[in-house]
PDB file of N, CA and C in Angstrom:
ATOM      1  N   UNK A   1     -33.354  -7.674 -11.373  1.00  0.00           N
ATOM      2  CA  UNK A   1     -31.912  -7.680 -11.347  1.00  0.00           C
ATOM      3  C   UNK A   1     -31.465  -7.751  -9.896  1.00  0.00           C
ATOM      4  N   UNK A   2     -30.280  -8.752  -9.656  1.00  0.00           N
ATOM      5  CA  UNK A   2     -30.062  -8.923  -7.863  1.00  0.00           C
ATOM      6  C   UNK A   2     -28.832  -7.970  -7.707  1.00  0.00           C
ATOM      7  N   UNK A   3     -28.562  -7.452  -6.950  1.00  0.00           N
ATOM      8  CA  UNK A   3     -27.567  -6.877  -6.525  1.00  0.00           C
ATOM      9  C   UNK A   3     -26.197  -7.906  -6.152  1.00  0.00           C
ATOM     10  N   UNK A   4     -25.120  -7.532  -6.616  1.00  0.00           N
ATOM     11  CA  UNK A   4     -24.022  -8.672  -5.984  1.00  0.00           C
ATOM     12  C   UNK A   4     -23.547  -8.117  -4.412  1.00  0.00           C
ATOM     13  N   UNK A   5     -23.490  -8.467  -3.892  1.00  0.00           N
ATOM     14  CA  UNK A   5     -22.737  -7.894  -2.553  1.00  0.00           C
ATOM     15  C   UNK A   5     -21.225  -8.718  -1.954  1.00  0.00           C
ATOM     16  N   UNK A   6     -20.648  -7.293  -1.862  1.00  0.00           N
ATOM     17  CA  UNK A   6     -19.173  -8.124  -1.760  1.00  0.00           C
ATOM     18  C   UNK A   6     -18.752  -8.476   0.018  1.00  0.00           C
ATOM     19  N   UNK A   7     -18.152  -9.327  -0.088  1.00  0.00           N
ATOM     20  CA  UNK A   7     -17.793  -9.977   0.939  1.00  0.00           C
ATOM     21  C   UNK A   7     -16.546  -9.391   2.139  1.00  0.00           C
ATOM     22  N   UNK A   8     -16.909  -8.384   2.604  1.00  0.00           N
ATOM     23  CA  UNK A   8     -15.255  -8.163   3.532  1.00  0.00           C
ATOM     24  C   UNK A   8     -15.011  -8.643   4.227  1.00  0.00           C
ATOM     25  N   UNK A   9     -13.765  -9.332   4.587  1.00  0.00           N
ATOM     26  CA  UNK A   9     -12.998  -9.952   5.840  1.00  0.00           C
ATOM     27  C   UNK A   9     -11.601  -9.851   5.719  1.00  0.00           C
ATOM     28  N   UNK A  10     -10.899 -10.555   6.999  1.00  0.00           N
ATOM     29  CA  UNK A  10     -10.070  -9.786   7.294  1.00  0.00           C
ATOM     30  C   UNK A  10      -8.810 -10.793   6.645  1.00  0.00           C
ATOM     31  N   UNK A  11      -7.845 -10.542   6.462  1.00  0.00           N
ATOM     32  CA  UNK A  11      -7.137 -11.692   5.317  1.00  0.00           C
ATOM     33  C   UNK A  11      -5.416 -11.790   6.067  1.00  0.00           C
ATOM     34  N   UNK A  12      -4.677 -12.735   6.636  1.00  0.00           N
ATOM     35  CA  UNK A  12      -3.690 -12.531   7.654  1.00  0.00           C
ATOM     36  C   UNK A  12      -2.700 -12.179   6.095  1.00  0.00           C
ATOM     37  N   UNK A  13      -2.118 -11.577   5.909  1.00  0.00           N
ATOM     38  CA  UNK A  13      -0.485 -11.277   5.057  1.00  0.00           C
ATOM     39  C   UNK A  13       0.491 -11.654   5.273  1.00  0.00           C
ATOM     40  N   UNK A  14       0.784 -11.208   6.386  1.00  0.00           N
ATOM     41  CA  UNK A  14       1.990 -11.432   7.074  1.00  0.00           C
ATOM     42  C   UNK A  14       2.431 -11.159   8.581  1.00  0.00           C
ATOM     43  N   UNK A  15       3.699 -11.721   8.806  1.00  0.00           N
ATOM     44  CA  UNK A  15       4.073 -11.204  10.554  1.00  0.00           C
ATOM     45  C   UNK A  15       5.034  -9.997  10.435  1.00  0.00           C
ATOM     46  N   UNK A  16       4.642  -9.298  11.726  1.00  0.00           N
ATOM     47  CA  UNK A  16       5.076  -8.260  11.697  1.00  0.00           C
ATOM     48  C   UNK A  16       6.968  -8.609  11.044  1.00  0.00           C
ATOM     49  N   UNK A  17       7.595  -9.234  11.938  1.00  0.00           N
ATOM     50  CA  UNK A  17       8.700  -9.439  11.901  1.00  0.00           C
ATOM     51  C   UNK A  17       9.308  -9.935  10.117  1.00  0.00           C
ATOM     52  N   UNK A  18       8.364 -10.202   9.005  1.00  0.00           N
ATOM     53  CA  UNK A  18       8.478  -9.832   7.771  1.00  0.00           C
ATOM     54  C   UNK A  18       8.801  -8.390   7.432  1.00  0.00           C
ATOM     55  N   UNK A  19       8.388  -7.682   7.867  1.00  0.00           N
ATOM     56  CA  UNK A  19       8.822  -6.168   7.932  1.00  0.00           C
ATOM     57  C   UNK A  19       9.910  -5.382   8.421  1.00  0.00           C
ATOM     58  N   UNK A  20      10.553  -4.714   7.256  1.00  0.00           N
ATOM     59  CA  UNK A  20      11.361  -3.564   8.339  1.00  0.00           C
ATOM     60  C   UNK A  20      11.292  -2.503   8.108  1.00  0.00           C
ATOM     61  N   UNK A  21      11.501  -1.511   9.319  1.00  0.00           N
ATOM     62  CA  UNK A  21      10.736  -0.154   9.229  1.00  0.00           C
ATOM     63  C   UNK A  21      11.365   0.900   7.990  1.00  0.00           C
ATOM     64  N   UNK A  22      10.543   1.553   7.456  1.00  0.00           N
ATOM     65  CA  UNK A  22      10.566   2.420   6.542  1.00  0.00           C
ATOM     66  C   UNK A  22      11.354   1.525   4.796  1.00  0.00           C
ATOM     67  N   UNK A  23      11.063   0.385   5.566  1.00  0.00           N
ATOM     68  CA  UNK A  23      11.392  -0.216   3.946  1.00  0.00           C
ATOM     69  C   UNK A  23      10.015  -1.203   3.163  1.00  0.00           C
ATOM     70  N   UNK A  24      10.136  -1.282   2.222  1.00  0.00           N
ATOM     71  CA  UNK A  24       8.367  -1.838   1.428  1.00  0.00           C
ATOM     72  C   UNK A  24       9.053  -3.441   1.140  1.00  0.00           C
ATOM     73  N   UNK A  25       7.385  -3.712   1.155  1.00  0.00           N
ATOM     74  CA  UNK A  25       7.748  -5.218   1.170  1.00  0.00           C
ATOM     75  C   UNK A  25       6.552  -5.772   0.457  1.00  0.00           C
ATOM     76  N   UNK A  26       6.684  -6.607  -0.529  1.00  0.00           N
ATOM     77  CA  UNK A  26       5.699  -7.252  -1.195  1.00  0.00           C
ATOM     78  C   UNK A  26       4.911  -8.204  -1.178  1.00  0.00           C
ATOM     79  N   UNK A  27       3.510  -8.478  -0.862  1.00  0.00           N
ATOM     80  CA  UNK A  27       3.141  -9.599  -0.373  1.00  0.00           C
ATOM     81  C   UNK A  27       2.013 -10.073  -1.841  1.00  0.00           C
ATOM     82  N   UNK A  28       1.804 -11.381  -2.003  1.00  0.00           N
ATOM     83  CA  UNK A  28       0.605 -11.698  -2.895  1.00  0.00           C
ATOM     84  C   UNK A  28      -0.506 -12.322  -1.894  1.00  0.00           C
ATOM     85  N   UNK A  29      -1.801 -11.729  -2.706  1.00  0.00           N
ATOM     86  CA  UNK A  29      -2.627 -12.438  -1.779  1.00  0.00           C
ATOM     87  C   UNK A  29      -4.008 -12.714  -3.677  1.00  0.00           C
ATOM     88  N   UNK A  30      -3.891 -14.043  -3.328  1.00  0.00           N
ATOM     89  CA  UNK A  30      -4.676 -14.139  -4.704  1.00  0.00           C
ATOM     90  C   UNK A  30      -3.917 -14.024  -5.916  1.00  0.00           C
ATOM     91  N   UNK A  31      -4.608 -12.955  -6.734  1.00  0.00           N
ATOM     92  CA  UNK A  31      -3.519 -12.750  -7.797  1.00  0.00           C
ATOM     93  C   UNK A  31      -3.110 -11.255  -7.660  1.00  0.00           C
ATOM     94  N   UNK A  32      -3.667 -10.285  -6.416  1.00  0.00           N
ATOM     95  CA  UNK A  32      -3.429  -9.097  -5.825  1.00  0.00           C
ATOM     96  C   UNK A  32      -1.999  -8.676  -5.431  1.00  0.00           C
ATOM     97  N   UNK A  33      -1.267  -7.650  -5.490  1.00  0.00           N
ATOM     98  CA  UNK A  33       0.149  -7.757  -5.286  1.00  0.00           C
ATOM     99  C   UNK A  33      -0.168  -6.238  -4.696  1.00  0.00           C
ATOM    100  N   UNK A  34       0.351  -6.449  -3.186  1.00  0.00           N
ATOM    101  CA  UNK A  34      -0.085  -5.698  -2.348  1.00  0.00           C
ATOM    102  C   UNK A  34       1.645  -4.985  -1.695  1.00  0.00           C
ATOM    103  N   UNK A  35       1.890  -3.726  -1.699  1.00  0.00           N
ATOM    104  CA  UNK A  35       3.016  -3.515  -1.500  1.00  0.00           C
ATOM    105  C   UNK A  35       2.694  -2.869   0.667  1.00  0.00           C
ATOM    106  N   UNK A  36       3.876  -3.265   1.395  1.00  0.00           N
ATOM    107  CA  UNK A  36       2.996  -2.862   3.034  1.00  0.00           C
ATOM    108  C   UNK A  36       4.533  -2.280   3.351  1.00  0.00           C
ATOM    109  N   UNK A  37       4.253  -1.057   4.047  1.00  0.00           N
ATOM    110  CA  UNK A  37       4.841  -0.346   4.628  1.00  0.00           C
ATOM    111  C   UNK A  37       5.178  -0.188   6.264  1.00  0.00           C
ATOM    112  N   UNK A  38       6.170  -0.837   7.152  1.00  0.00           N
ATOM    113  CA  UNK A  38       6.299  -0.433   8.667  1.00  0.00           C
ATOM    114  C   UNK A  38       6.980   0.702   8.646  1.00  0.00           C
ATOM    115  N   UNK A  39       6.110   1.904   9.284  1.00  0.00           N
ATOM    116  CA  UNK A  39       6.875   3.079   9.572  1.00  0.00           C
ATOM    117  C   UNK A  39       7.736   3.213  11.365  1.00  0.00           C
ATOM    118  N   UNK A  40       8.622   4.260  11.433  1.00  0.00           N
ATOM    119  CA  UNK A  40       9.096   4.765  12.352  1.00  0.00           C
ATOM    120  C   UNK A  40       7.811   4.270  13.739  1.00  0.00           C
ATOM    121  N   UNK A  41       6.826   4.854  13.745  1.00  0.00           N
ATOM    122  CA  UNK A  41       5.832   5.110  14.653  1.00  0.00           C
ATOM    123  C   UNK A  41       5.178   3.557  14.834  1.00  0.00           C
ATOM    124  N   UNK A  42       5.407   2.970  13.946  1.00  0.00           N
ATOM    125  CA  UNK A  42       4.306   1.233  14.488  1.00  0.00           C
ATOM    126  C   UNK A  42       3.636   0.984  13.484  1.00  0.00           C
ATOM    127  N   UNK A  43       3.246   1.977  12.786  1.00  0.00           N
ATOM    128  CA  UNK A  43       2.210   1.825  11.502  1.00  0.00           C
ATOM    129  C   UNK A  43       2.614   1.187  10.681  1.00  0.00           C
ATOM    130  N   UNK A  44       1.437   0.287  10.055  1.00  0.00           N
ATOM    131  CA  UNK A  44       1.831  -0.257   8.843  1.00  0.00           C
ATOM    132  C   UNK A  44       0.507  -0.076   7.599  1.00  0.00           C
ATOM    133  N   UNK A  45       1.018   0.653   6.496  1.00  0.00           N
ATOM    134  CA  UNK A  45       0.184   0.323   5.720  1.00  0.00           C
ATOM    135  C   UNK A  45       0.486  -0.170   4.571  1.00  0.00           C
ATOM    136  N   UNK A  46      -0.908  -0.698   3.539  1.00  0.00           N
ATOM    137  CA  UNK A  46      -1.261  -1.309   2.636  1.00  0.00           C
ATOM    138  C   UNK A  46      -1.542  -0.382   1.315  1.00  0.00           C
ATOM    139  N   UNK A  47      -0.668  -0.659   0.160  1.00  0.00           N
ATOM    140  CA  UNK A  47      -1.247  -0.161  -0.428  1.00  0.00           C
ATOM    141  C   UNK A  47      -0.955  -1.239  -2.110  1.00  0.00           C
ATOM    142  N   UNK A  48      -1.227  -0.525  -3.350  1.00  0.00           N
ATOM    143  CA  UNK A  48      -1.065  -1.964  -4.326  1.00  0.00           C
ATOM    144  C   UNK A  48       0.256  -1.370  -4.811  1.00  0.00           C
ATOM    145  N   UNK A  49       0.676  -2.640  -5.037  1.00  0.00           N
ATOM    146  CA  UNK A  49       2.063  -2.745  -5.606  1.00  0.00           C
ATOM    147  C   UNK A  49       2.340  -2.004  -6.979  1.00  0.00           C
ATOM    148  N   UNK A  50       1.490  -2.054  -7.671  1.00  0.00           N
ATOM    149  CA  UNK A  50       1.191  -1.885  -9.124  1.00  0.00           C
ATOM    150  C   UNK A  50       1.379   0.146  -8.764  1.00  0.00           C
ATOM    151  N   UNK A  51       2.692   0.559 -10.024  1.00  0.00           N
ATOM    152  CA  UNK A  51       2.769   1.624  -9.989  1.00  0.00           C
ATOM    153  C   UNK A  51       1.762   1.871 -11.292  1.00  0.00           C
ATOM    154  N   UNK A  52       0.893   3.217 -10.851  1.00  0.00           N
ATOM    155  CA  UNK A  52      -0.451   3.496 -12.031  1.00  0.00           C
ATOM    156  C   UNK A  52       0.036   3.790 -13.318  1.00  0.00           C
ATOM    157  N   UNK A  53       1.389   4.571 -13.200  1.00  0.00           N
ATOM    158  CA  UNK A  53       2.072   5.016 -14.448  1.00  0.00           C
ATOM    159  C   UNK A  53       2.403   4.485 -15.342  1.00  0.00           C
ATOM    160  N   UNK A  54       2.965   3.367 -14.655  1.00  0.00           N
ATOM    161  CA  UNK A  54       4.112   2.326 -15.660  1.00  0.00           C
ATOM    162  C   UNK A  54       3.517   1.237 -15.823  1.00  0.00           C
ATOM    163  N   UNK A  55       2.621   0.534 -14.658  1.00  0.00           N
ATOM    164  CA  UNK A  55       1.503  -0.287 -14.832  1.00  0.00           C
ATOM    165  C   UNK A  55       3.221  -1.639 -13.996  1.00  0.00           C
ATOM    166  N   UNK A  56       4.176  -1.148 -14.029  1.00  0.00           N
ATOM    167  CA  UNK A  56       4.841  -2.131 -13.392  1.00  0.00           C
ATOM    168  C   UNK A  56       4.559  -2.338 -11.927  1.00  0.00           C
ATOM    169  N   UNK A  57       5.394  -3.694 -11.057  1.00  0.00           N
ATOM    170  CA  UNK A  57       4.357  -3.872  -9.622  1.00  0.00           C
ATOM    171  C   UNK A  57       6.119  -3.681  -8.757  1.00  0.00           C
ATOM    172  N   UNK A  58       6.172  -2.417  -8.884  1.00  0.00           N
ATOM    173  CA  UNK A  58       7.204  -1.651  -7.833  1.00  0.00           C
ATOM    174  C   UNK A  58       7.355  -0.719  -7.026  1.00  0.00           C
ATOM    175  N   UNK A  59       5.918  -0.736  -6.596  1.00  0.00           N
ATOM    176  CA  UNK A  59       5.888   0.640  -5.259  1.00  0.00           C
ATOM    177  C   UNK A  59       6.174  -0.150  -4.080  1.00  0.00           C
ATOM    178  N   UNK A  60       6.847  -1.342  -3.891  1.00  0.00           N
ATOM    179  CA  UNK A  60       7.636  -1.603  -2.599  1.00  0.00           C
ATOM    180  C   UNK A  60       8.498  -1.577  -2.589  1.00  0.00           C
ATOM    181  N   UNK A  61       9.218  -1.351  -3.706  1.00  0.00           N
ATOM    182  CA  UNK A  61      10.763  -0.731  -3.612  1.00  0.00           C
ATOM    183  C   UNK A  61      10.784   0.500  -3.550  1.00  0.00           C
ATOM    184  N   UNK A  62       9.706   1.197  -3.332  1.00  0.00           N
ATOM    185  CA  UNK A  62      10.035   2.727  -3.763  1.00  0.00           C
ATOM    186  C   UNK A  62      10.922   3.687  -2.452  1.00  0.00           C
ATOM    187  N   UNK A  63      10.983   4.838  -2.189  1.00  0.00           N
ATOM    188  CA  UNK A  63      11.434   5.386  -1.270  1.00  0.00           C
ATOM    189  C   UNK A  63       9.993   5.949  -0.352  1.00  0.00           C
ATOM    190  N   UNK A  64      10.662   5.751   1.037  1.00  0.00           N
ATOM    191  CA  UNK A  64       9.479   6.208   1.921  1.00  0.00           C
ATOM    192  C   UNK A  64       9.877   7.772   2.655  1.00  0.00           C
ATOM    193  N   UNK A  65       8.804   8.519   2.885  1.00  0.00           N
ATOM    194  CA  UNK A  65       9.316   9.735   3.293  1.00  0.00           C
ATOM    195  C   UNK A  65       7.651  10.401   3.834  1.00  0.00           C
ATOM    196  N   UNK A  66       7.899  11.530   3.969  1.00  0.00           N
ATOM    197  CA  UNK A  66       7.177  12.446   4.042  1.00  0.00           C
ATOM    198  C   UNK A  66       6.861  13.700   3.474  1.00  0.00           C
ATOM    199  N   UNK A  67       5.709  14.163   3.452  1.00  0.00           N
ATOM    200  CA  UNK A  67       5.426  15.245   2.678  1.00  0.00           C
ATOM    201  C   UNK A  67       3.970  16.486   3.988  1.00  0.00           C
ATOM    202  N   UNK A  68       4.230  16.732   4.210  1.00  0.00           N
ATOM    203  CA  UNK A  68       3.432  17.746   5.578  1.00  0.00           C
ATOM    204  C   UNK A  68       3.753  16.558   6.601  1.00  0.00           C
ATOM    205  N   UNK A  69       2.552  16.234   7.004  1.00  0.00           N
ATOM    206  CA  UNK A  69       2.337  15.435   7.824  1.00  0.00           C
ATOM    207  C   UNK A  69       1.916  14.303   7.343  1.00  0.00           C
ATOM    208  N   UNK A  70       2.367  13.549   5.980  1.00  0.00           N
ATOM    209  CA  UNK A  70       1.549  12.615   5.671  1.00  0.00           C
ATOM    210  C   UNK A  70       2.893  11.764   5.137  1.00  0.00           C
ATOM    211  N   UNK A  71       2.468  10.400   5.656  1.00  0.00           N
ATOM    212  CA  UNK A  71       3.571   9.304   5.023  1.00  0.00           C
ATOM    213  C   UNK A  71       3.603   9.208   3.518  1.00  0.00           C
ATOM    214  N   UNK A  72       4.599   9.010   3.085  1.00  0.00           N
ATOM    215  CA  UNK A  72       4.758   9.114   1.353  1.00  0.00           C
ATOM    216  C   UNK A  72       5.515   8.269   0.890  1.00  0.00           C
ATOM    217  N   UNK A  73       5.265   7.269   0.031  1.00  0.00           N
ATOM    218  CA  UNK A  73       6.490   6.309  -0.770  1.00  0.00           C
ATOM    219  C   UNK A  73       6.341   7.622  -2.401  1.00  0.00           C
ATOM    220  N   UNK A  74       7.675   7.322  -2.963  1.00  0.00           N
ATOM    221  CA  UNK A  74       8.158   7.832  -3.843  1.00  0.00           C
ATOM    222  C   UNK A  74       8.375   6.292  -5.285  1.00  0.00           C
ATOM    223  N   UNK A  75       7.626   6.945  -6.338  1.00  0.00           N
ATOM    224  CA  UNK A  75       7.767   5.570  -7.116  1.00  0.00           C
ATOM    225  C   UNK A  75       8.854   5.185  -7.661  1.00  0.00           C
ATOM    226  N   UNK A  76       9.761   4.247  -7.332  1.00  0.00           N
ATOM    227  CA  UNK A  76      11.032   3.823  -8.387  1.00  0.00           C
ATOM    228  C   UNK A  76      10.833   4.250  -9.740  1.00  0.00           C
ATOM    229  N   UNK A  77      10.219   4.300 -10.305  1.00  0.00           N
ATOM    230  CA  UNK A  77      10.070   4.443 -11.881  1.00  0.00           C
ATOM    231  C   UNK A  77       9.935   5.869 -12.532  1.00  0.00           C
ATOM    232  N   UNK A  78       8.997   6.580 -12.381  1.00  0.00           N
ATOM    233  CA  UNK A  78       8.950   8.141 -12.422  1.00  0.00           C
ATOM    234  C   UNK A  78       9.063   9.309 -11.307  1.00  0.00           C
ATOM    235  N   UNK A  79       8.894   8.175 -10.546  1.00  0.00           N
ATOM    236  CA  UNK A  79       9.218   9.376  -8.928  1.00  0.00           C
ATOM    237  C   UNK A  79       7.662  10.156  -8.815  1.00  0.00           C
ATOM    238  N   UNK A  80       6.462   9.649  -8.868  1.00  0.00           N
ATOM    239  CA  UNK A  80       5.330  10.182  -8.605  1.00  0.00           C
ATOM    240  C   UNK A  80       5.295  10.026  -7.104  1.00  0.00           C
ATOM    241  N   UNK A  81       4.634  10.681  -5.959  1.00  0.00           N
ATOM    242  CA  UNK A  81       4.697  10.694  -4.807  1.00  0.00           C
ATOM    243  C   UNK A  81       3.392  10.472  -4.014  1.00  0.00           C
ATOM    244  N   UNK A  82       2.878   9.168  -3.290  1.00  0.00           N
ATOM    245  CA  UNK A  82       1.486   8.655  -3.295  1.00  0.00           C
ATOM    246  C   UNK A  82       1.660   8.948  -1.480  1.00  0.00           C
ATOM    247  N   UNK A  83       0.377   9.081  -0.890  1.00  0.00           N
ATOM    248  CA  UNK A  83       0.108   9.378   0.599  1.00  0.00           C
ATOM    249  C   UNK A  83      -0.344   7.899   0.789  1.00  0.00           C
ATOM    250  N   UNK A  84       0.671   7.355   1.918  1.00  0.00           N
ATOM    251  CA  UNK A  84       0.381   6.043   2.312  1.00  0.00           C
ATOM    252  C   UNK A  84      -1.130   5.780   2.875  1.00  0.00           C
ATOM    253  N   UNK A  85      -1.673   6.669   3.338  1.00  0.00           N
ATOM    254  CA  UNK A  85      -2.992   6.584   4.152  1.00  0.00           C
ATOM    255  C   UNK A  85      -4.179   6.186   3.318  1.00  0.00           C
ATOM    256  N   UNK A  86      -3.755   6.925   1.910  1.00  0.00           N
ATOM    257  CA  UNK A  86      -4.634   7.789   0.983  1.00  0.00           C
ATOM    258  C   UNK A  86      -4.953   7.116  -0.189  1.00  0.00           C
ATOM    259  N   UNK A  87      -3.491   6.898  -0.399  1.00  0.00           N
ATOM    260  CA  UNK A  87      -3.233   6.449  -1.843  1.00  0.00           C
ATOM    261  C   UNK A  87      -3.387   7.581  -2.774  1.00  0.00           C
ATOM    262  N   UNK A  88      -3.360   8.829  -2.394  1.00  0.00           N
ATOM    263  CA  UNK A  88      -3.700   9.531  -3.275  1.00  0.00           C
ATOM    264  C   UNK A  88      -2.195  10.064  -4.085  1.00  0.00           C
ATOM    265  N   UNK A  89      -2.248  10.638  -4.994  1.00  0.00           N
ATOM    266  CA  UNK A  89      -1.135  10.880  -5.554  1.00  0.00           C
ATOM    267  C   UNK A  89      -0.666  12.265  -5.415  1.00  0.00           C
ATOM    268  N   UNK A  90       0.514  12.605  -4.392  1.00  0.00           N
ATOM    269  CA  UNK A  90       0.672  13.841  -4.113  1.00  0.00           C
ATOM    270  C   UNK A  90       1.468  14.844  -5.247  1.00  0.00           C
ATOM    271  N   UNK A  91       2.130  14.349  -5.797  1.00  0.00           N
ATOM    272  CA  UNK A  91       3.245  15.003  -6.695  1.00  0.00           C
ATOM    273  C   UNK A  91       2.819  14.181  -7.821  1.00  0.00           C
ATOM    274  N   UNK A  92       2.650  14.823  -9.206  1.00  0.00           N
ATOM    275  CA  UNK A  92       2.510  13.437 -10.136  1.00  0.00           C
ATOM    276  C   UNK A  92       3.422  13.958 -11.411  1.00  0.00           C
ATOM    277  N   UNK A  93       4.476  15.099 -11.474  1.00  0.00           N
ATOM    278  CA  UNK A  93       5.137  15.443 -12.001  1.00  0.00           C
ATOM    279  C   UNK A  93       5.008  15.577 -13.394  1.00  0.00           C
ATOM    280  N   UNK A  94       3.695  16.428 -13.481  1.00  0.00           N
ATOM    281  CA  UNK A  94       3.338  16.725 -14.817  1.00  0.00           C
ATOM    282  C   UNK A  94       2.235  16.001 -15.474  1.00  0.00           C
ATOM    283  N   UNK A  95       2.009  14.725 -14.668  1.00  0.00           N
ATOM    284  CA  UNK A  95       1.059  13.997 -15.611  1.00  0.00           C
ATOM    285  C   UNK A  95      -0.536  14.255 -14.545  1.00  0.00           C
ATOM    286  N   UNK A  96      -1.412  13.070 -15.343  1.00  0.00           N
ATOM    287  CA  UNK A  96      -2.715  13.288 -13.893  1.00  0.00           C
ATOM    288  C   UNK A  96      -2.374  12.723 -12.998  1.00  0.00           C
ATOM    289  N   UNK A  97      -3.192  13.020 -12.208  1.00  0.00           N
ATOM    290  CA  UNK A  97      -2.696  12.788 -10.661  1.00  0.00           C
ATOM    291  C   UNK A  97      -3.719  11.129 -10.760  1.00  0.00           C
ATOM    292  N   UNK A  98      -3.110   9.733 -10.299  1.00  0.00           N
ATOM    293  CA  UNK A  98      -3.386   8.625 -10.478  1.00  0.00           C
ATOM    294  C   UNK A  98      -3.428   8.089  -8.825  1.00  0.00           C
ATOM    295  N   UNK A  99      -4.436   7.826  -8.427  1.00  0.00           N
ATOM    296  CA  UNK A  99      -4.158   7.055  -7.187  1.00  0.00           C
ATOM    297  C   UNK A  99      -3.903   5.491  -6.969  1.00  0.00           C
ATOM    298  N   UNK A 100      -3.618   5.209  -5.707  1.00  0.00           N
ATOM    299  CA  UNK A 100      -2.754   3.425  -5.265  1.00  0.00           C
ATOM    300  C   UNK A 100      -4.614   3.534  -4.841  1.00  0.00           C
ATOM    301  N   UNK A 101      -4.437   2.286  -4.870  1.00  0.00           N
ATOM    302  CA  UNK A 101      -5.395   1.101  -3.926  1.00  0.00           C
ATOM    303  C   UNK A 101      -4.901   0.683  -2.727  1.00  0.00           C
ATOM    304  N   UNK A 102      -5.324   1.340  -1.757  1.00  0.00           N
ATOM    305  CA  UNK A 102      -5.103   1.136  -0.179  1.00  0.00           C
ATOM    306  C   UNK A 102      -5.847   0.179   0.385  1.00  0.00           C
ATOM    307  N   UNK A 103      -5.342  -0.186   1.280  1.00  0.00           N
ATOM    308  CA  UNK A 103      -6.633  -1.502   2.248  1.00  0.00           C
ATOM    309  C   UNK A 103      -6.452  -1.287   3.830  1.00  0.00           C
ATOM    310  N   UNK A 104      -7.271  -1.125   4.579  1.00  0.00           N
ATOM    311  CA  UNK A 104      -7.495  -1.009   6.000  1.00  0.00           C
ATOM    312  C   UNK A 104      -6.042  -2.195   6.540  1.00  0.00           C
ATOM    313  N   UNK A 105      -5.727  -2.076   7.359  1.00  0.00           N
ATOM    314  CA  UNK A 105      -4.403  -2.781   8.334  1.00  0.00           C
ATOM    315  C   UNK A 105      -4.779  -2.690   9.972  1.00  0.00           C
ATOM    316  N   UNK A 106      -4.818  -4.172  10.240  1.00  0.00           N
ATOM    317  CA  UNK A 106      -4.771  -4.501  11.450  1.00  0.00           C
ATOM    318  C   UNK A 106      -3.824  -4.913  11.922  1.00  0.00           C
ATOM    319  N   UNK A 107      -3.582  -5.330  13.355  1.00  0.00           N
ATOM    320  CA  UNK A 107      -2.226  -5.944  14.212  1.00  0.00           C
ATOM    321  C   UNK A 107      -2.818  -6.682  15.316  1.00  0.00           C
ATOM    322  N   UNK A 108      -2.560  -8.373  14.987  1.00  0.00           N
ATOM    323  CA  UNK A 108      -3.021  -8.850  15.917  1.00  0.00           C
ATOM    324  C   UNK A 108      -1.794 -10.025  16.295  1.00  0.00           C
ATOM    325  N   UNK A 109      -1.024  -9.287  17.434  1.00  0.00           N
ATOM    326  CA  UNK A 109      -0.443 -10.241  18.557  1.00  0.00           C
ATOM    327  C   UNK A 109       0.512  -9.777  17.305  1.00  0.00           C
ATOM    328  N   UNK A 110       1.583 -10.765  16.725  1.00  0.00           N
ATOM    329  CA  UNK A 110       2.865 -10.401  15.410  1.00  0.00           C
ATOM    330  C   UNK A 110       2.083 -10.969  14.346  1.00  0.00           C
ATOM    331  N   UNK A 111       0.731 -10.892  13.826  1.00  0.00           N
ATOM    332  CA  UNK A 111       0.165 -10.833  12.681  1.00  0.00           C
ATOM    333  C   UNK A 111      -0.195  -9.141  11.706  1.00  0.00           C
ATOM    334  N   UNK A 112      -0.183  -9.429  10.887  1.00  0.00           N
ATOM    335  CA  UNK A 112      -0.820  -8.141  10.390  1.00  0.00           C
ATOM    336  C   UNK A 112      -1.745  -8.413   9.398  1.00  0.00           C
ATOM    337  N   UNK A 113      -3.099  -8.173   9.287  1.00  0.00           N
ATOM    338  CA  UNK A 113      -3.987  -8.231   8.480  1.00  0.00           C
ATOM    339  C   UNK A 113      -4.655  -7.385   7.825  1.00  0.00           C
ATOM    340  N   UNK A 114      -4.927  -7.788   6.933  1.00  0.00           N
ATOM    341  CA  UNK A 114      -5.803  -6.332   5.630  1.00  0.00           C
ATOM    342  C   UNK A 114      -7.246  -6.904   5.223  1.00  0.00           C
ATOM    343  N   UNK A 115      -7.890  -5.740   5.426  1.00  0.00           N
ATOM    344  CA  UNK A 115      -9.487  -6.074   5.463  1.00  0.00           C
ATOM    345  C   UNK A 115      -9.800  -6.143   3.790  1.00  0.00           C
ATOM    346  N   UNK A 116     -10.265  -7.215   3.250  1.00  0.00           N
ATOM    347  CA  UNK A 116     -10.460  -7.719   2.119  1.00  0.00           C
ATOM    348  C   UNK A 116     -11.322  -7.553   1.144  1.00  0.00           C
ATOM    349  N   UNK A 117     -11.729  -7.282   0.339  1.00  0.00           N
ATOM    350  CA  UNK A 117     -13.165  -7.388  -0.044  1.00  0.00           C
ATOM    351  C   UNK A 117     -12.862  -7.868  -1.292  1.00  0.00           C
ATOM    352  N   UNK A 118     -14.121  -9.376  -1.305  1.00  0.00           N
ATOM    353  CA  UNK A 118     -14.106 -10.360  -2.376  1.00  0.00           C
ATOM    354  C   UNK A 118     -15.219 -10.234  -3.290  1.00  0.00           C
TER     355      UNK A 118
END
């Protein structure tokens, strides 16, 4: 039996200037629907569009905030509360706690890229 081995590289999305800070923005890459976040500080992350709950693709509309020290979008739909870094699901308001699909984020020159794996 062969092992498959997956392919990572780095995949351009978008320019920075597609972005505005603390608001979500939706990009497709494939048939992947990737929701990306510019915060206050420069950061931008990646995480999937697809809310786990509802299975709808609206965590780039959601609200962005914080929770300790950790960036947080808030889901339009049930208001579950995911750690941008993490994807993990901080608040899940009764139900299980469901995590996003995050992807590594680079910045090169006004590109921004997400490390891929095919």
């Amino acid at each position: 039996m062969s092992a498959v081995t997956a392919t990572r590289t780095w995949v351009r999305i978008c320019a920075i200037g597609d972005l505005e800070v603390e608001r979500g923005r939706a990009a497709l890459h494939g048939d992947v629907q990737v929701a990306l976040f510019l915060l206050r500080d420069g950061t931008v992350h990646a995480v999937s569009n697809r809310d786990p709950y509802s299975s709808a693709q609206v965590i780039s509309r959601g609200i962005v905030g914080t929770k300790g020290d950790a960036p947080t979008v808030a889901s339009p739909m049930y208001k579950q509360v995911f750690d941008l870094r993490t994807g993990s699901c901080l608040e899940a308001h009764g139900k299980d706690p469901r995590p996003l699909q995050v992807w590594p984020v680079a910045r090169r020159g006004d590109d921004i890229y997400l490390r891929w794996e095919e």
